[in-house]
Protein backbone atom coordinates (compact mmCIF):
# COMPACT_ATOMS: atom_id res chain seq x y z
CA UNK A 1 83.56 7.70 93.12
CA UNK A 2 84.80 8.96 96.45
CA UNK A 3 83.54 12.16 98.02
CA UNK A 4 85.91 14.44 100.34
CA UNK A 5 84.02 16.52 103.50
CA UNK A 6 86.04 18.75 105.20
CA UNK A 7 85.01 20.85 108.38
CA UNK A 8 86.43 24.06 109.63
CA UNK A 9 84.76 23.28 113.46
CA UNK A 10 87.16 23.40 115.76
CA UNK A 11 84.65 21.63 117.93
CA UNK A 12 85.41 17.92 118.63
CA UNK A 13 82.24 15.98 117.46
CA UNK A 14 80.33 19.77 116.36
CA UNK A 15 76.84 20.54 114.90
CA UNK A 16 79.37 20.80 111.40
CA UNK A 17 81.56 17.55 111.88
CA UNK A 18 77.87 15.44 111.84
CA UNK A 19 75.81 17.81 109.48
CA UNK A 20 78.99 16.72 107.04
CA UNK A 21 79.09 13.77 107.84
CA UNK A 22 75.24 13.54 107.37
CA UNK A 23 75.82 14.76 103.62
CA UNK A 24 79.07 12.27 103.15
CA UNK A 25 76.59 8.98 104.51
CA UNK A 26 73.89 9.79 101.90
CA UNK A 27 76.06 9.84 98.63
CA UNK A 28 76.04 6.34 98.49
CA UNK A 29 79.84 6.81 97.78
CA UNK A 30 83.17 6.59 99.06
CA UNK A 31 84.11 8.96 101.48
CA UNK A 32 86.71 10.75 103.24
CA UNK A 33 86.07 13.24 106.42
CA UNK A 34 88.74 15.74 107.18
CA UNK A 35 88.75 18.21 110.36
CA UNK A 36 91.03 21.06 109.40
CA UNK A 37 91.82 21.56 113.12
CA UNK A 38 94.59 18.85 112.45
CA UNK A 39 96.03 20.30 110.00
CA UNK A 40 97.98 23.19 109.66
CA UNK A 41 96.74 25.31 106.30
CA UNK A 42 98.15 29.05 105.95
CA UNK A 43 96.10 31.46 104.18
CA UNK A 44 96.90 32.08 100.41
CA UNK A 45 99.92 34.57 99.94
CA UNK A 46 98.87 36.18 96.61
CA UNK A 47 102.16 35.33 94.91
CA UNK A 48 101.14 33.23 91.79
CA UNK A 49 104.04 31.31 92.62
CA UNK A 50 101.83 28.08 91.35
CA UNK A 51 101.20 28.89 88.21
CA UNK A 52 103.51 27.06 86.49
CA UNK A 53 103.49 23.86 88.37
CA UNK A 54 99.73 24.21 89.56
CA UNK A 55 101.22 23.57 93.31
CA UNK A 56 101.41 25.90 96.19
CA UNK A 57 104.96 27.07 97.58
CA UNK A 58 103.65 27.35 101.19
CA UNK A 59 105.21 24.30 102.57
CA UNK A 60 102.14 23.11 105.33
CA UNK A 61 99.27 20.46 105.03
CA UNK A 62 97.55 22.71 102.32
CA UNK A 63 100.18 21.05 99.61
CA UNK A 64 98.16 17.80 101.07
CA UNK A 65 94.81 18.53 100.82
CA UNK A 66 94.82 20.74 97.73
CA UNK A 67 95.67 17.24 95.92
CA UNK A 68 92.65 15.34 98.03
CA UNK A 69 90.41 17.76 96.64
CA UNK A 70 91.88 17.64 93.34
CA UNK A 71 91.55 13.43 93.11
CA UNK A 72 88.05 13.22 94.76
CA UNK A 73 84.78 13.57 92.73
CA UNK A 74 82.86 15.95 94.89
CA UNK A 75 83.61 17.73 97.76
CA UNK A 76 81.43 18.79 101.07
CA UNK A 77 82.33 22.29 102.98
CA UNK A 78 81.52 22.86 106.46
CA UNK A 79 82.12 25.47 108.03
CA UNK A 80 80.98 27.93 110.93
CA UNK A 81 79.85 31.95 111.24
CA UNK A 82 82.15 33.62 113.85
CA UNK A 83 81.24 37.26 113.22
CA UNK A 84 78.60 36.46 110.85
CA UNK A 85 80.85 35.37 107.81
CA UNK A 86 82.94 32.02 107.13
CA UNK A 87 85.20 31.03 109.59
CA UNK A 88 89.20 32.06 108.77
CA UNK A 89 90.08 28.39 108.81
CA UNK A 90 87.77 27.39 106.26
CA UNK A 91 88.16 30.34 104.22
CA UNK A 92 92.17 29.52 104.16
CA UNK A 93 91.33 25.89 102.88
CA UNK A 94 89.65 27.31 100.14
CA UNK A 95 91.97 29.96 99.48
CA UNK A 96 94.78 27.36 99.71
CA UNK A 97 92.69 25.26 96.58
CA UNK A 98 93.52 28.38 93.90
CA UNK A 99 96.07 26.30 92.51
CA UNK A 100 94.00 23.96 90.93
CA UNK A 101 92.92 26.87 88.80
CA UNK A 102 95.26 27.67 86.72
CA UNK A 103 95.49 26.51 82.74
CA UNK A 104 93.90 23.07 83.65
CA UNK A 105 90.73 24.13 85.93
CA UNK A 106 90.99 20.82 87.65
CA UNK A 107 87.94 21.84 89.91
CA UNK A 108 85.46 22.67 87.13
CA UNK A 109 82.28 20.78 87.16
CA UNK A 110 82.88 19.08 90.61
CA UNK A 111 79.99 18.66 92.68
CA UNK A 112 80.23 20.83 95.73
CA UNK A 113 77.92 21.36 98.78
CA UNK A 114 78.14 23.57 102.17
CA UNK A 115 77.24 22.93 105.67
CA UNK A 116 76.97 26.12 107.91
CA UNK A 117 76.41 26.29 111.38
CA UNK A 118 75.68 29.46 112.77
CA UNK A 119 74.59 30.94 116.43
CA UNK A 120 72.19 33.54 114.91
CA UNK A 121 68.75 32.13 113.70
CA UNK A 122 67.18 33.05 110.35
CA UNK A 123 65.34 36.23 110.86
CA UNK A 124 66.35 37.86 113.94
CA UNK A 125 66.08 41.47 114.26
CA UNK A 126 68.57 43.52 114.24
CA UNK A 127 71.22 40.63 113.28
CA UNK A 128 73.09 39.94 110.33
CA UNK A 129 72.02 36.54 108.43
CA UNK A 130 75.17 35.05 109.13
CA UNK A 131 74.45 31.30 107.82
CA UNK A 132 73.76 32.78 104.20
CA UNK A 133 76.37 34.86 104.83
CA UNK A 134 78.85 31.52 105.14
CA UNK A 135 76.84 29.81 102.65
CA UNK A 136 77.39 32.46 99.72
CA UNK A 137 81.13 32.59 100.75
CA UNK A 138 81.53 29.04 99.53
CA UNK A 139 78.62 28.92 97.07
CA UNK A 140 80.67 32.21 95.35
CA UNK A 141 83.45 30.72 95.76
CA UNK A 142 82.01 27.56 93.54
CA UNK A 143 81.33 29.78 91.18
CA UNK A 144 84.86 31.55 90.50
CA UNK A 145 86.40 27.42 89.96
CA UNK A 146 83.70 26.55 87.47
CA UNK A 147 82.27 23.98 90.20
CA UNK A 148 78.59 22.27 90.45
CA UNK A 149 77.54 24.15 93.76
CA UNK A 150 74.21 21.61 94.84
CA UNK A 151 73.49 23.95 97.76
CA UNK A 152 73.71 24.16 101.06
CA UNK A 153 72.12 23.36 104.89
CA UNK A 154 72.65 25.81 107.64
CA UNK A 155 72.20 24.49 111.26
CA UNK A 156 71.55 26.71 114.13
CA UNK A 157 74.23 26.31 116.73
CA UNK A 158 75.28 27.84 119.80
CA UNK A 159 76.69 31.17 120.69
CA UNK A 160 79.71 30.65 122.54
CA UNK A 161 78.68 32.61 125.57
CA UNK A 162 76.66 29.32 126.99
CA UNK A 163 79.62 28.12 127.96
CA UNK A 164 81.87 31.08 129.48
CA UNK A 165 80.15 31.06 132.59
CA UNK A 166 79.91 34.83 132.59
CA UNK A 167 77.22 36.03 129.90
CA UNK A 168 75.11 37.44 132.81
CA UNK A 169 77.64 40.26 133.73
CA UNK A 170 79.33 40.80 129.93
CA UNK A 171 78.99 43.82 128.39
CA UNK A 172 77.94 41.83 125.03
CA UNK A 173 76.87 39.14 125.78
CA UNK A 174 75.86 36.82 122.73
CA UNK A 175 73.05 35.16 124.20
CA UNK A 176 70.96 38.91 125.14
CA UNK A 177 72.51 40.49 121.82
CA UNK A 178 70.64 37.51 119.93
CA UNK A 179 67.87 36.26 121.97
CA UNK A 180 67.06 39.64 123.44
CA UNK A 181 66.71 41.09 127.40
CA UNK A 182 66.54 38.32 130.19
CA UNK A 183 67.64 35.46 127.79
CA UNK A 184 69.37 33.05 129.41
CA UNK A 185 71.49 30.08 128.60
CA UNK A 186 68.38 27.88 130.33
CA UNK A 187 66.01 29.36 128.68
CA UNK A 188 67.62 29.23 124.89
CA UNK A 189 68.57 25.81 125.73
CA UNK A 190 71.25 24.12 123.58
CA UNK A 191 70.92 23.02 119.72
CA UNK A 192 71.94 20.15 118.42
CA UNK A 193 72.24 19.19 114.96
CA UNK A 194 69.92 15.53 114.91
CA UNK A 195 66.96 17.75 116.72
CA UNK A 196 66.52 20.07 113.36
CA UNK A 197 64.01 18.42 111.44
CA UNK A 198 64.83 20.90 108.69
CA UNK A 199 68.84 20.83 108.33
CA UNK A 200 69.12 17.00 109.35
CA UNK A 201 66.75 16.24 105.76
CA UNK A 202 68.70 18.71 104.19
CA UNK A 203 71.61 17.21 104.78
CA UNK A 204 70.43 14.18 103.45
CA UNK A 205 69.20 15.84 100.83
CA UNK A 206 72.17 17.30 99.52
CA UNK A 207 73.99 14.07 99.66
CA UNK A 208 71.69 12.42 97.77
CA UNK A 209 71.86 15.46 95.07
CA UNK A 210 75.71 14.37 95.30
CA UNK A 211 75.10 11.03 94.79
CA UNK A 212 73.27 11.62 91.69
CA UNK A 213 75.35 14.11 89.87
CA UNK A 214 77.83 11.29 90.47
CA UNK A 215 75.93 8.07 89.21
CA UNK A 216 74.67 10.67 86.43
CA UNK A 217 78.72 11.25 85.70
CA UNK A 218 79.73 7.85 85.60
CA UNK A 219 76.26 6.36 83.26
CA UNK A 220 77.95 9.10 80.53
CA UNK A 221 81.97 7.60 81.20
CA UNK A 222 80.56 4.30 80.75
């Protein structure tokens, strides 16, 4: 059994890459991790030009990892909340999987799981709930392929304005907008994936849930 995780962080070493990687490590199964930052994956066109041959005519890395997806037995998506909804990389990586739809359905039943990492906390005000936001994108998008959506983790991460150096005199500023007046990057501090009691046993949790539909699959083959 082998288990693909793909992340849409462009982030070398982000909250995403090791919340996936969390999930992958407690499958108990083979695994693969992907970063799509090193690929090159162009959003769907619409055409249908792959319904005959159940392959896509965009000639990038999407060709690729269309047929990853297609040969592993589960798959993990990670992916991020840039203006509170999935991140356009991601979403093109699972735009570029349609495909596998047609006449065969080569994704229904496959165990799938999401990691989302967003800046805005659960329950803020004023603020969109981006992380279920991200989470529904791909749990919907389960859905629509027939697949065996386990659920997801979402892990706070950080606004990108703790790192511009100029959040103090911006006109929106992410880390005010979301933490309110006088917030600072000091004094919201910066998250990290291990210190989340909550999404680091989810992770684990979900992998496990993996794990089992999988041992659960291959007591019926045998």
């Amino acid at each position: 059994m082998k288990v693909i995780g793909i992340s849409g962080s462009p982030i070398n070493n982000s909250n995403t890459d090791r919340g996936v990687t969390a999930v992958l490590e407690a499958t108990g199964a083979e695994t693969e991790f992907i970063k799509l930052i090193d690929y090159t994956v162009a959003p769907c066109k619409g055409c249908l030009g792959c319904l005959k041959t159940n392959r896509c005519v965009i000639k990038d890395d999407g060709i690729e990892l269309a047929q990853k997806v297609k040969d592993a037995d589960a798959l993990v998506v990670g992916g991020f909340t840039p203006y509170s909804t999935l991140d356009s990389r991601t979403k093109a990586f699972l735009e570029r999987l349609y495909p596998l739809r047609h006449k065969y359905g080569f994704l229904v039943g496959k165990p799938v799981a999401s990691v989302i990492t967003t800046g805005v906390p659960e329950g803020v005000e004023g603020m969109p709930p981006a992380g279920e936001m991200g989470a529904k994108a791909i749990q919907f998008f389960a859905m629509e392929e027939g697949m065996n959506y386990v659920g997801h983790v979402v892990i706070e991460g950080n606004v990108p304005c703790i790192k511009c150096g100029h959040h103090k005199e911006c006109a929106v500023d992410g880390i005010e907008m979301i933490y309110g007046p006088g917030a600072t990057v000091e004094s919201v501090g910066i998250h990290s994936f291990e210190d989340q009691e909550a999404a680091f046993l989810g992770a684990s949790d979900l992998g496990q849930k993996i794990g089992s539909v999988l041992n659960a699959e291959g007591s019926d083959k045998g």
